[in-house]
N, C-alpha and C. Protein backbone atom coordinates (compact mmCIF):
# COMPACT_ATOMS: atom_id res chain seq x y z
N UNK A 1 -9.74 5.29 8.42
CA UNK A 1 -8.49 4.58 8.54
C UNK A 1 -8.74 3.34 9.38
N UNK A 2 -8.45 2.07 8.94
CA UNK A 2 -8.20 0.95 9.71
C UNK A 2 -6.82 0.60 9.91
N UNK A 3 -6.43 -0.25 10.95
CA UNK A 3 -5.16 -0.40 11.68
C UNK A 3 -5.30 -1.85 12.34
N UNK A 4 -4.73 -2.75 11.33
CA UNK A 4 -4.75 -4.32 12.03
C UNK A 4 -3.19 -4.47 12.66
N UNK A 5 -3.53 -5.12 14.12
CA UNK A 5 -2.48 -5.52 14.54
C UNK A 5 -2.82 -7.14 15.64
N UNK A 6 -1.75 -8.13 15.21
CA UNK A 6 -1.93 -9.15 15.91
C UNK A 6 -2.53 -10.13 14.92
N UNK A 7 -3.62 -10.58 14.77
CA UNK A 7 -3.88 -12.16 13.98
C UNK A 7 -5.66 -12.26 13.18
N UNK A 8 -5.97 -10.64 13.38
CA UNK A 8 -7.13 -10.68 12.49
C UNK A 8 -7.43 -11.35 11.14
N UNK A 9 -8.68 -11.38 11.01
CA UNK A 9 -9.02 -12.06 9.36
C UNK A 9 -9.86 -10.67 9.15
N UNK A 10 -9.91 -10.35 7.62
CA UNK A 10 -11.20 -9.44 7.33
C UNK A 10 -11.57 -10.08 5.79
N UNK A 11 -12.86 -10.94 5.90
CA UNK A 11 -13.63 -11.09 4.72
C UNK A 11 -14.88 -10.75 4.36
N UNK A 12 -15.20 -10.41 3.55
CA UNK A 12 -16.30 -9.91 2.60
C UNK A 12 -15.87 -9.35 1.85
N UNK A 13 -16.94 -7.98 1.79
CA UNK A 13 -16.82 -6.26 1.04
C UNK A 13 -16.28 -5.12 1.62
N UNK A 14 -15.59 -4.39 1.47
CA UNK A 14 -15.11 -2.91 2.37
C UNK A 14 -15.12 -2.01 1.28
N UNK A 15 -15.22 -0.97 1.25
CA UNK A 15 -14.71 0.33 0.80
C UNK A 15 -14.38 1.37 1.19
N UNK A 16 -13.13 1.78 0.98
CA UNK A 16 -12.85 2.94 1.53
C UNK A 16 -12.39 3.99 0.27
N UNK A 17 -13.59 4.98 0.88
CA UNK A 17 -14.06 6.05 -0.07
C UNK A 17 -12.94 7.01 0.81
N UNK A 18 -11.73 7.38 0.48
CA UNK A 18 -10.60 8.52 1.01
C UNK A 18 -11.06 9.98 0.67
N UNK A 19 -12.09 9.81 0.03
CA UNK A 19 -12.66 11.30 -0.65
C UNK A 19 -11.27 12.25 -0.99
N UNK A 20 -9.96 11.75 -1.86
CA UNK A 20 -9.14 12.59 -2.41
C UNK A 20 -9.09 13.73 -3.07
N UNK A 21 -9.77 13.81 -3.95
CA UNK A 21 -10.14 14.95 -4.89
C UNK A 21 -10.07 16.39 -3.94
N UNK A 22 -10.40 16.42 -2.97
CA UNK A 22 -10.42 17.72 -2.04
C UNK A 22 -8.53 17.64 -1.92
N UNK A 23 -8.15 16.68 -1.44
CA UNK A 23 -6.77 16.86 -1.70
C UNK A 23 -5.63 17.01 -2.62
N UNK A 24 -6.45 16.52 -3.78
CA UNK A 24 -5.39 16.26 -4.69
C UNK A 24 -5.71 17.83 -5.39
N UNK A 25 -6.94 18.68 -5.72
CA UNK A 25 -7.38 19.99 -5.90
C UNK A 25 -6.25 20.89 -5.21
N UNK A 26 -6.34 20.82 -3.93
CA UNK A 26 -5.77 21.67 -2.67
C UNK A 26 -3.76 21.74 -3.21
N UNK A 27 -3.81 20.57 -3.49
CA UNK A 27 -2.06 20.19 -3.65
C UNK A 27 -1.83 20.73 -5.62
N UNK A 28 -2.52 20.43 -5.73
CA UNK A 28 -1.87 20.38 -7.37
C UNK A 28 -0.68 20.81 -7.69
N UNK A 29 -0.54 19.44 -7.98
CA UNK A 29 0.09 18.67 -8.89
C UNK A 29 2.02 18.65 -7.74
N UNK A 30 2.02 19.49 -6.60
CA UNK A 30 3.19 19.66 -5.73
C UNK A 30 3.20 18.77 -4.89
N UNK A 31 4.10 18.56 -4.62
CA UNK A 31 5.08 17.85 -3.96
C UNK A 31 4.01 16.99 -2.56
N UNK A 32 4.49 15.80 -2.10
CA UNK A 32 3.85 15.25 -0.93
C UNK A 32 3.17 16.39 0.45
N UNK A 33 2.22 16.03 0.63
CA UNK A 33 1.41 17.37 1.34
C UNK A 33 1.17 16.43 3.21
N UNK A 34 1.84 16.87 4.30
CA UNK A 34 1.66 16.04 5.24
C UNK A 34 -0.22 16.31 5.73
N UNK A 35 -0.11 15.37 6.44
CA UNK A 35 -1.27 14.93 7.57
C UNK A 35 -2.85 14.01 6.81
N UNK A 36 -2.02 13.92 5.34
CA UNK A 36 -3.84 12.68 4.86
C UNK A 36 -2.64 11.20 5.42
N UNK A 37 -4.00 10.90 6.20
CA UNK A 37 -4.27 9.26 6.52
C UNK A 37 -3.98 8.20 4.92
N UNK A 38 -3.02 6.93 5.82
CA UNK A 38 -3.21 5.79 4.57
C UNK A 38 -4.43 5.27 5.27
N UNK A 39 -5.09 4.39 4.42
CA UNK A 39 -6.27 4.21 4.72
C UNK A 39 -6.32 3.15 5.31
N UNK A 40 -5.34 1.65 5.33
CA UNK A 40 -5.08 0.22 6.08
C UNK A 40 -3.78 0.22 6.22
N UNK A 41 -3.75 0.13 7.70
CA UNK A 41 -1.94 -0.06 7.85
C UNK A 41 -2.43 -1.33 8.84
N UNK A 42 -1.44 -2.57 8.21
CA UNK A 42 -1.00 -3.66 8.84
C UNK A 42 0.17 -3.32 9.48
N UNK A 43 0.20 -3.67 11.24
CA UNK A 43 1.07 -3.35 12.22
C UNK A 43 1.66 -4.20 12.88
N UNK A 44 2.87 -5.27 13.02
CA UNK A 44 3.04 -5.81 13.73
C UNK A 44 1.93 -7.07 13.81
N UNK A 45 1.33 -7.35 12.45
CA UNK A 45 0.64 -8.35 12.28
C UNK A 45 1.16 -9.69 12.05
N UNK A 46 0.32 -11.00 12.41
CA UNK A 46 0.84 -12.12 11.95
C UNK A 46 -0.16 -12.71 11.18
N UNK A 47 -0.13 -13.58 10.03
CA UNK A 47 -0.85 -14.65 9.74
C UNK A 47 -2.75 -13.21 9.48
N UNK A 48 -2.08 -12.68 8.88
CA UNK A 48 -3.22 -11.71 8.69
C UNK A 48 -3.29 -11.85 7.14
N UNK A 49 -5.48 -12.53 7.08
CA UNK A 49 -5.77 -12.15 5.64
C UNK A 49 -6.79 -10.97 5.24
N UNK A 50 -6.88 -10.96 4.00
CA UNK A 50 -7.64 -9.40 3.89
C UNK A 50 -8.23 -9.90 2.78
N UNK A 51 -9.60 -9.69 2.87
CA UNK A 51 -10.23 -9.90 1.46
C UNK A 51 -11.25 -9.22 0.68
N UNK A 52 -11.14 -8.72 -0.36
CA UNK A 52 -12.87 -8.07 -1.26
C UNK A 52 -12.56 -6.51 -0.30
N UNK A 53 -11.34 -5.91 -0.37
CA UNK A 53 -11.72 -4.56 -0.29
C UNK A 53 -11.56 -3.41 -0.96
N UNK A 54 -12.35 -2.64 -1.73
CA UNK A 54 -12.27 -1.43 -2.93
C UNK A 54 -11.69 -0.19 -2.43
N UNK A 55 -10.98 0.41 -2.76
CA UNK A 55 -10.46 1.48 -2.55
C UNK A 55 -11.20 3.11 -3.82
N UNK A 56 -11.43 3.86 -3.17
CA UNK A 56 -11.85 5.06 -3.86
C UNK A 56 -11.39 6.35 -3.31
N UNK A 57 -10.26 6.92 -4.44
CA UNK A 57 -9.47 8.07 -4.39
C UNK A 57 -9.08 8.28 -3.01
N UNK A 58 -7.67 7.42 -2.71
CA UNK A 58 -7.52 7.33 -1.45
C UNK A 58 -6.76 8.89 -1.35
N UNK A 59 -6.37 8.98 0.12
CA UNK A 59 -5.83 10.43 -0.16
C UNK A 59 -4.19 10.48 0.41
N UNK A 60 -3.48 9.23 0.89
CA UNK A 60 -2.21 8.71 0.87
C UNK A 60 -2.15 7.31 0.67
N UNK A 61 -1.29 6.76 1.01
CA UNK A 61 -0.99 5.33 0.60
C UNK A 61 -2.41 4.71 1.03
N UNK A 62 -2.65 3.33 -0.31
CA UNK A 62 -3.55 2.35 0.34
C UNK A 62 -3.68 1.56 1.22
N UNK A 63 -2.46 1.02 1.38
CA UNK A 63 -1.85 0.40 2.45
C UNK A 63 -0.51 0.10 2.88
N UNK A 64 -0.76 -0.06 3.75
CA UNK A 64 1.19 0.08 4.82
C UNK A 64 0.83 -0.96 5.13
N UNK A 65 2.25 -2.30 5.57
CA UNK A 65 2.27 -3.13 5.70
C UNK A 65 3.36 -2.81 7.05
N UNK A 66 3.66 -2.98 7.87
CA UNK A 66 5.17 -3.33 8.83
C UNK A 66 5.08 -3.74 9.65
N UNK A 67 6.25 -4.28 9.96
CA UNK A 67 6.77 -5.35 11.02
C UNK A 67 5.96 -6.64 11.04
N UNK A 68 5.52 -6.98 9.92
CA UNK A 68 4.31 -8.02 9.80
C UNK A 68 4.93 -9.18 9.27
N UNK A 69 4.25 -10.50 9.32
CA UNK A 69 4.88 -11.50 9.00
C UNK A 69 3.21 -12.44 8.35
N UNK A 70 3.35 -13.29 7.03
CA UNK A 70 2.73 -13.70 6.60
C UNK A 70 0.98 -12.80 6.28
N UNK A 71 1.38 -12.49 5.90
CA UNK A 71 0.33 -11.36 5.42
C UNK A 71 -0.23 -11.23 3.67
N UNK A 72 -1.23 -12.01 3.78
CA UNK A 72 -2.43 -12.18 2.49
C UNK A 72 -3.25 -11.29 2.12
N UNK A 73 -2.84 -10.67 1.58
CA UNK A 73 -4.58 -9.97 0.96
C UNK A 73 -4.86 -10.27 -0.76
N UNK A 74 -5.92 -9.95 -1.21
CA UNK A 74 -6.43 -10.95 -2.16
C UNK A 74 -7.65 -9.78 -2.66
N UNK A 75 -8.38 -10.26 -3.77
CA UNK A 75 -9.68 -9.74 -4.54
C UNK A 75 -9.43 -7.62 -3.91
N UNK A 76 -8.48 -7.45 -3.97
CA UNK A 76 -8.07 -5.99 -4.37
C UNK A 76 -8.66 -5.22 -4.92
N UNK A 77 -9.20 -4.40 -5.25
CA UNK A 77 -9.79 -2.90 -5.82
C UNK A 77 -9.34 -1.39 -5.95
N UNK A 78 -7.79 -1.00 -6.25
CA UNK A 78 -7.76 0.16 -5.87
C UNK A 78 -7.38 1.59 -6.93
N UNK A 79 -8.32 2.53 -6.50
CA UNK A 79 -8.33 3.39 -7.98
C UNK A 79 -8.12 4.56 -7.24
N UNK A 80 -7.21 5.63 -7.56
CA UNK A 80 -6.89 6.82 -7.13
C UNK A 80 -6.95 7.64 -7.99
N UNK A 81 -7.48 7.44 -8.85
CA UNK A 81 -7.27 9.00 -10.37
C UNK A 81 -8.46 9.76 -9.71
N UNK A 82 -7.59 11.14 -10.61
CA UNK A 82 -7.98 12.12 -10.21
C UNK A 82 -9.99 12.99 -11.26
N UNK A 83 -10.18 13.43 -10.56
CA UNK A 83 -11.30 14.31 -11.60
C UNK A 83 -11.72 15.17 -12.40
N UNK A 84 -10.19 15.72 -12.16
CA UNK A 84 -9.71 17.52 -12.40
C UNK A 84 -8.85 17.70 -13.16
N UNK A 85 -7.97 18.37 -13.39
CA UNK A 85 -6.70 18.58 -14.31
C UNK A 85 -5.46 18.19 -13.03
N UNK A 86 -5.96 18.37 -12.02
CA UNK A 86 -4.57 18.46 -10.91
C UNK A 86 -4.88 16.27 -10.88
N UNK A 87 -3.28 15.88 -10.93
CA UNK A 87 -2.65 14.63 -10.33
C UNK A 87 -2.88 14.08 -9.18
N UNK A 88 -3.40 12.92 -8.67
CA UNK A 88 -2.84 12.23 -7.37
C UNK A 88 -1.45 12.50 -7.44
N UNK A 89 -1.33 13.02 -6.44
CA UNK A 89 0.38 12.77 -5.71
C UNK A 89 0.42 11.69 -4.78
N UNK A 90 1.48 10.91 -4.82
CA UNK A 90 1.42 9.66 -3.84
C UNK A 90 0.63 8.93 -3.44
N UNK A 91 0.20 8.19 -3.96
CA UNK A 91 -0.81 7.35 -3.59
C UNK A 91 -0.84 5.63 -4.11
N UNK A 92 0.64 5.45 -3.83
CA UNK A 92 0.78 4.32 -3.54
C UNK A 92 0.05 3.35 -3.29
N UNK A 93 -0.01 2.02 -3.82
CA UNK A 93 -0.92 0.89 -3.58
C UNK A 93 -0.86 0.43 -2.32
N UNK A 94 0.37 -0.40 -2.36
CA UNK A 94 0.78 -1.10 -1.35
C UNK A 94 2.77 -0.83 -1.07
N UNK A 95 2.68 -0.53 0.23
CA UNK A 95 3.77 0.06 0.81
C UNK A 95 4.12 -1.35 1.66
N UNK A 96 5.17 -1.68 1.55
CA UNK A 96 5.62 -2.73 3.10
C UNK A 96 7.14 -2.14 3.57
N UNK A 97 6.79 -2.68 4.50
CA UNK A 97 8.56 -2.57 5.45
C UNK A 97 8.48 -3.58 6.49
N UNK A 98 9.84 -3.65 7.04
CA UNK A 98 9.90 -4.42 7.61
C UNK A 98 9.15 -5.95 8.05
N UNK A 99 8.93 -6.36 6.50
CA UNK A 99 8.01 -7.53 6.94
C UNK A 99 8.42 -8.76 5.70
N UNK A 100 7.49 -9.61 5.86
CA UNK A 100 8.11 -11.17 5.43
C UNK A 100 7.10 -11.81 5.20
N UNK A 101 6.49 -12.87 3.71
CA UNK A 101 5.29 -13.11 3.47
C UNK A 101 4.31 -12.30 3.04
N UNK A 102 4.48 -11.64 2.41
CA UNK A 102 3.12 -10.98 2.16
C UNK A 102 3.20 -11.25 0.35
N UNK A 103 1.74 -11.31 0.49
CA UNK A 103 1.25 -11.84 -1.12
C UNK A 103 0.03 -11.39 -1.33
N UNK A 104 0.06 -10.95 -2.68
CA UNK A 104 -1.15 -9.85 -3.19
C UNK A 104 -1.72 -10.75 -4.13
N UNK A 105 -3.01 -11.42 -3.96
CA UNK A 105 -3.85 -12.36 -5.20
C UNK A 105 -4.92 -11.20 -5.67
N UNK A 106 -5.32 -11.16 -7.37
CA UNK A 106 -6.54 -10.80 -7.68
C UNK A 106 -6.42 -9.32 -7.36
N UNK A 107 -5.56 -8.35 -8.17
CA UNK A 107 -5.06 -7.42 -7.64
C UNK A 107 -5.67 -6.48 -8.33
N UNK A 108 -6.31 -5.17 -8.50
CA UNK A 108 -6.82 -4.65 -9.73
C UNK A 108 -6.64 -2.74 -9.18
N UNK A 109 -5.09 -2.47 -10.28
CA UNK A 109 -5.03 -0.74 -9.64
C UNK A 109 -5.48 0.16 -11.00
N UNK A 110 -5.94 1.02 -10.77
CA UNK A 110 -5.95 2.26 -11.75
C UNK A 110 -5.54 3.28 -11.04
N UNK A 111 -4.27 3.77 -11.05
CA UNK A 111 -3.78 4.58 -10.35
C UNK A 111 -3.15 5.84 -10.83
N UNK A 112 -3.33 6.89 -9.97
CA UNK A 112 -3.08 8.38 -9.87
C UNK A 112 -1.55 8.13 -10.58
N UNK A 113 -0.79 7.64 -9.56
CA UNK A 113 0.79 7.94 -9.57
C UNK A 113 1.36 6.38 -8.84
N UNK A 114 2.60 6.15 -9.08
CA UNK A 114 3.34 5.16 -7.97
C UNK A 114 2.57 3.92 -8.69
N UNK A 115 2.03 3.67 -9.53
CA UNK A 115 1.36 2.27 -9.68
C UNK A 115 2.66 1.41 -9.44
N UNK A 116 3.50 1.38 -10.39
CA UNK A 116 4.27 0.08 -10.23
C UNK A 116 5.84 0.85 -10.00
N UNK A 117 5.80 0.40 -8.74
CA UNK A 117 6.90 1.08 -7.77
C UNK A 117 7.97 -0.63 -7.38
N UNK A 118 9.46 0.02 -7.34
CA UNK A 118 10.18 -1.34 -7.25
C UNK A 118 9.89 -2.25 -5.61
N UNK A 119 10.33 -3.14 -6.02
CA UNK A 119 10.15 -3.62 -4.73
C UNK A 119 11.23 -4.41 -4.41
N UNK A 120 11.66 -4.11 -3.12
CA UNK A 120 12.97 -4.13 -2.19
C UNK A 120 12.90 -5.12 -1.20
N UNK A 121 14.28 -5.84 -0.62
CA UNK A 121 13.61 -6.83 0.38
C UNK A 121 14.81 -6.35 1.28
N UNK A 122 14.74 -6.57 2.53
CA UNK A 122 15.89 -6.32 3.41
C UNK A 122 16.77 -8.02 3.56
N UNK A 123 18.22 -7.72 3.37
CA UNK A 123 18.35 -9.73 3.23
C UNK A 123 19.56 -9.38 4.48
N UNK A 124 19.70 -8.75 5.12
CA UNK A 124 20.84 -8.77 6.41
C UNK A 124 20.21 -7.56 7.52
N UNK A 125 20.63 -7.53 8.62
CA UNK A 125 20.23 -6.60 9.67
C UNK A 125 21.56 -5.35 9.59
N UNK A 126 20.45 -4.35 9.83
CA UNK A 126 20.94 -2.67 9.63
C UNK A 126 21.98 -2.48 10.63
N UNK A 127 23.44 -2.36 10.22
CA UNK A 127 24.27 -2.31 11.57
C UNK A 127 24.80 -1.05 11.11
N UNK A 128 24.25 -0.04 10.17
CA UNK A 128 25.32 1.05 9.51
C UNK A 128 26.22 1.06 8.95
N UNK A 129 26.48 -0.29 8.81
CA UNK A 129 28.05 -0.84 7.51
C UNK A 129 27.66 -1.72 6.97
N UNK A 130 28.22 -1.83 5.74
CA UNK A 130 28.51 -2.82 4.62
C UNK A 130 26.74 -3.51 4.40
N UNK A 131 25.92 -2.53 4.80
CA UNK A 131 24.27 -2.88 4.58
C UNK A 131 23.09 -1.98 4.50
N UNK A 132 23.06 -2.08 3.54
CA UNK A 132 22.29 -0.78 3.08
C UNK A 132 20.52 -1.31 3.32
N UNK A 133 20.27 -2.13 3.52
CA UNK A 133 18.84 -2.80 4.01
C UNK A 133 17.82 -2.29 3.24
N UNK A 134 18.17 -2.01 2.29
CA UNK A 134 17.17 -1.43 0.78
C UNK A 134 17.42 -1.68 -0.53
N UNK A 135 17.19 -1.43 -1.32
CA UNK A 135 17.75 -1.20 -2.77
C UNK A 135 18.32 -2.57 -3.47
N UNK A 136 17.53 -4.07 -2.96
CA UNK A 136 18.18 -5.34 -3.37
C UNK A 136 16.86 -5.49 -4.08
N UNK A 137 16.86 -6.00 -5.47
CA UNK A 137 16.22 -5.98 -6.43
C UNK A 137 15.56 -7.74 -6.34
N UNK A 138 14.25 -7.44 -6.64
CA UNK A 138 13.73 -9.02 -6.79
C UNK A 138 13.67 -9.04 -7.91
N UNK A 139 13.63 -10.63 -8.44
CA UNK A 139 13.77 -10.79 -9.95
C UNK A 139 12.41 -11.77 -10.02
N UNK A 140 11.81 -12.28 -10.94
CA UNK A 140 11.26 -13.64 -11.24
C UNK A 140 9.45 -13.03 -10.48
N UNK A 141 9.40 -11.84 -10.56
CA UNK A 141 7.85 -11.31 -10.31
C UNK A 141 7.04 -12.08 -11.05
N UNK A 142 5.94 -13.09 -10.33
CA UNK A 142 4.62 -13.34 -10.64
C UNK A 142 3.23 -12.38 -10.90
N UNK A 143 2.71 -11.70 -11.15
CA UNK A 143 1.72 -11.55 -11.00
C UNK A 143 0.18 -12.48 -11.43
N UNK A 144 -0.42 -12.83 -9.90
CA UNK A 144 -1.20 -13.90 -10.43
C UNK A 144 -2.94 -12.96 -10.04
N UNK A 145 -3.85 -13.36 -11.24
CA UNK A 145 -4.86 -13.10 -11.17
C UNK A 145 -5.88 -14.81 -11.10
């Protein structure tokens, strides 16, 4: 598990081998199973880029994004299928919250489950009325390779 927080860069190669298959075996095919690690959570980051990193059978989300602001990552790699008859459960690409700027270039998933999950923006602050801080639909999706 890596955990950027504050104004890092990461370029080259990475891989993170989640070795899933022991999990996704163990779970089959039921419901979200607590305590597997996402494998990159951006925290309270700014002006953070990410580049050239492969993902292999992660064993929860690929990455968490929150409370982050301007946040790049780019040349992507991420594959979660399974080996067996049993499913990835959850294994989400890319998760964000609470954040602003973030842009995915050169993106490449083969995924278990969750590949193309909606994506939500918060457009007012959570006061418990008349704002539900979820569920506002973006329109006009790019995907650029």
């Amino acid at each position: 598990m890596l955990c950027f927080r504050g104004s890092p860069t990461s370029e080259g190669s990475a891989l993170f081998d989640g070795q899933g298959q022991i999990w996704i075996d163990q779970n089959r095919n039921n419901a979200n199973r607590q305590g597997r690690p996402i494998s990159l959570t951006i925290w309270k980051g700014e002006n953070i880029w990410v580049d050239g990193i492969t993902w292999r059978q992660s064993q929860f989300w690929h990455t968490y994004v929150a409370h982050s602001r301007t946040v790049t990552m780019t040349n992507l790699d991420m594959n979660s299928t399974s080996n067996s008859k049993w499913k990835a459960v959850n294994t989400d690409e890319v998760n964000t919250w609470n954040s602003r700027g973030v842009r995915i270039g050169n993106w490449t998933v083969t995924g278990g489950d969750n590949v193309n999950q909606p994506i939500y923006v918060t457009s007012c602050i959570y006061s418990y009325s008349n704002c539900d801080s979820s569920r506002i639909p973006i329109t006009g999706i790019r995907w650029e390779t």
